[in-house]
Protein backbone atom coordinates (compact mmCIF):
# COMPACT_ATOMS: atom_id res chain seq x y z
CA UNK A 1 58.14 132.55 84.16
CA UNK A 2 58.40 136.39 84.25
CA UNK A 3 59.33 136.71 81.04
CA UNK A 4 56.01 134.76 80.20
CA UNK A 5 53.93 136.80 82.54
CA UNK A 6 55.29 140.20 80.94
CA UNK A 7 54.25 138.97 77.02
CA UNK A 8 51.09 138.02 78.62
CA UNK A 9 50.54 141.27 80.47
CA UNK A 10 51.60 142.95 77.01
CA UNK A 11 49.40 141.10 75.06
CA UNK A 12 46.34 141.67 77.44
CA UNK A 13 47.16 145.36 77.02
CA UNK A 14 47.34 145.07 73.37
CA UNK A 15 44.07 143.92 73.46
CA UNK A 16 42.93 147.00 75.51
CA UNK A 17 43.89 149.50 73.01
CA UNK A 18 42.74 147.28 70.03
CA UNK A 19 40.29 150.09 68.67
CA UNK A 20 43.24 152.78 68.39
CA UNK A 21 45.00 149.97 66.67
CA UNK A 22 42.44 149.83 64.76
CA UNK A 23 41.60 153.12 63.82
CA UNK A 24 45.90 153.53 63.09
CA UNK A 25 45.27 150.58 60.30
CA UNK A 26 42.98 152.63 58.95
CA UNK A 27 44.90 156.17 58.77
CA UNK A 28 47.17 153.74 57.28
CA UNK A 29 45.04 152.13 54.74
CA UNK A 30 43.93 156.09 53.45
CA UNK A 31 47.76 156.92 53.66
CA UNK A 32 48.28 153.95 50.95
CA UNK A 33 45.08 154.62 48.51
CA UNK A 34 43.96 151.32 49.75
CA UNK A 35 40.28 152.55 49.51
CA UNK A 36 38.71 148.89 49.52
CA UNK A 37 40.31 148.13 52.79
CA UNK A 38 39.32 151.05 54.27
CA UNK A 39 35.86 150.57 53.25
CA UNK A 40 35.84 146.86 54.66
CA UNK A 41 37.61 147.89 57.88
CA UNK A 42 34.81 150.73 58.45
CA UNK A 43 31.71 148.77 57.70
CA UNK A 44 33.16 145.81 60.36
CA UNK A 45 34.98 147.50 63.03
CA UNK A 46 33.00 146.50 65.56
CA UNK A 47 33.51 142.65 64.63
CA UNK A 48 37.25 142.93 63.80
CA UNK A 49 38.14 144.95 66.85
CA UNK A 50 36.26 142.13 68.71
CA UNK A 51 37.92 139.39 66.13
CA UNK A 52 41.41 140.69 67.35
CA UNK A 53 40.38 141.42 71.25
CA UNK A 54 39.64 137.59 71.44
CA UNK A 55 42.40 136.08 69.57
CA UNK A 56 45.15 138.70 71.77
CA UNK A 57 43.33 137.61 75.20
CA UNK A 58 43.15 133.72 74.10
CA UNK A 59 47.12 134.43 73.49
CA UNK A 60 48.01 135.87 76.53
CA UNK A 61 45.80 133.19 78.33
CA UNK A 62 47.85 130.08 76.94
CA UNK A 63 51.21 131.82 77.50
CA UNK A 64 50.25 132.40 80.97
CA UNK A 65 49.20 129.22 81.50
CA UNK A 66 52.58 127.72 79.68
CA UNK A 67 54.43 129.64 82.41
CA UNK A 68 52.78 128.42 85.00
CA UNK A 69 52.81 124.74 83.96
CA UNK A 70 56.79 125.32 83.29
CA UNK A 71 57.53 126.26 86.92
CA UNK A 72 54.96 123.15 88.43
């Protein structure tokens, strides 16, 4: 159960610093000459930083709740 509890605390904390994460896929995007990608990530951050928030939190939810439903 602890172990579950840590991935879940990890993944709500990931979901925290999403926009840095973000912002890094960028940097990372330029790095590569991917310019389209950039573009795309730029003109929806707002809704991919969001996009990802949601998926990471609905993650960390069902793990949490697998770990508690393990130990009942």
């Amino acid at each position: 159960m602890l172990l579950f509890t840590l991935v879940s605390l990890a993944l709500f904390a990931l979901a925290i610093a999403m926009p840095k994460v973000m912002r890094l896929r960028i940097r990372f995007f330029k790095w590569i000459h991917w310019t389209w990608a950039v573009r795309v990530h730029e003109e929806h951050f707002d809704t991919l930083v969001l996009l990802a928030r949601s998926v990471l939190i609905g993650m960390a939810g069902v793990l949490f709740l697998f770990s508690v439903a393990s130990v009942l």
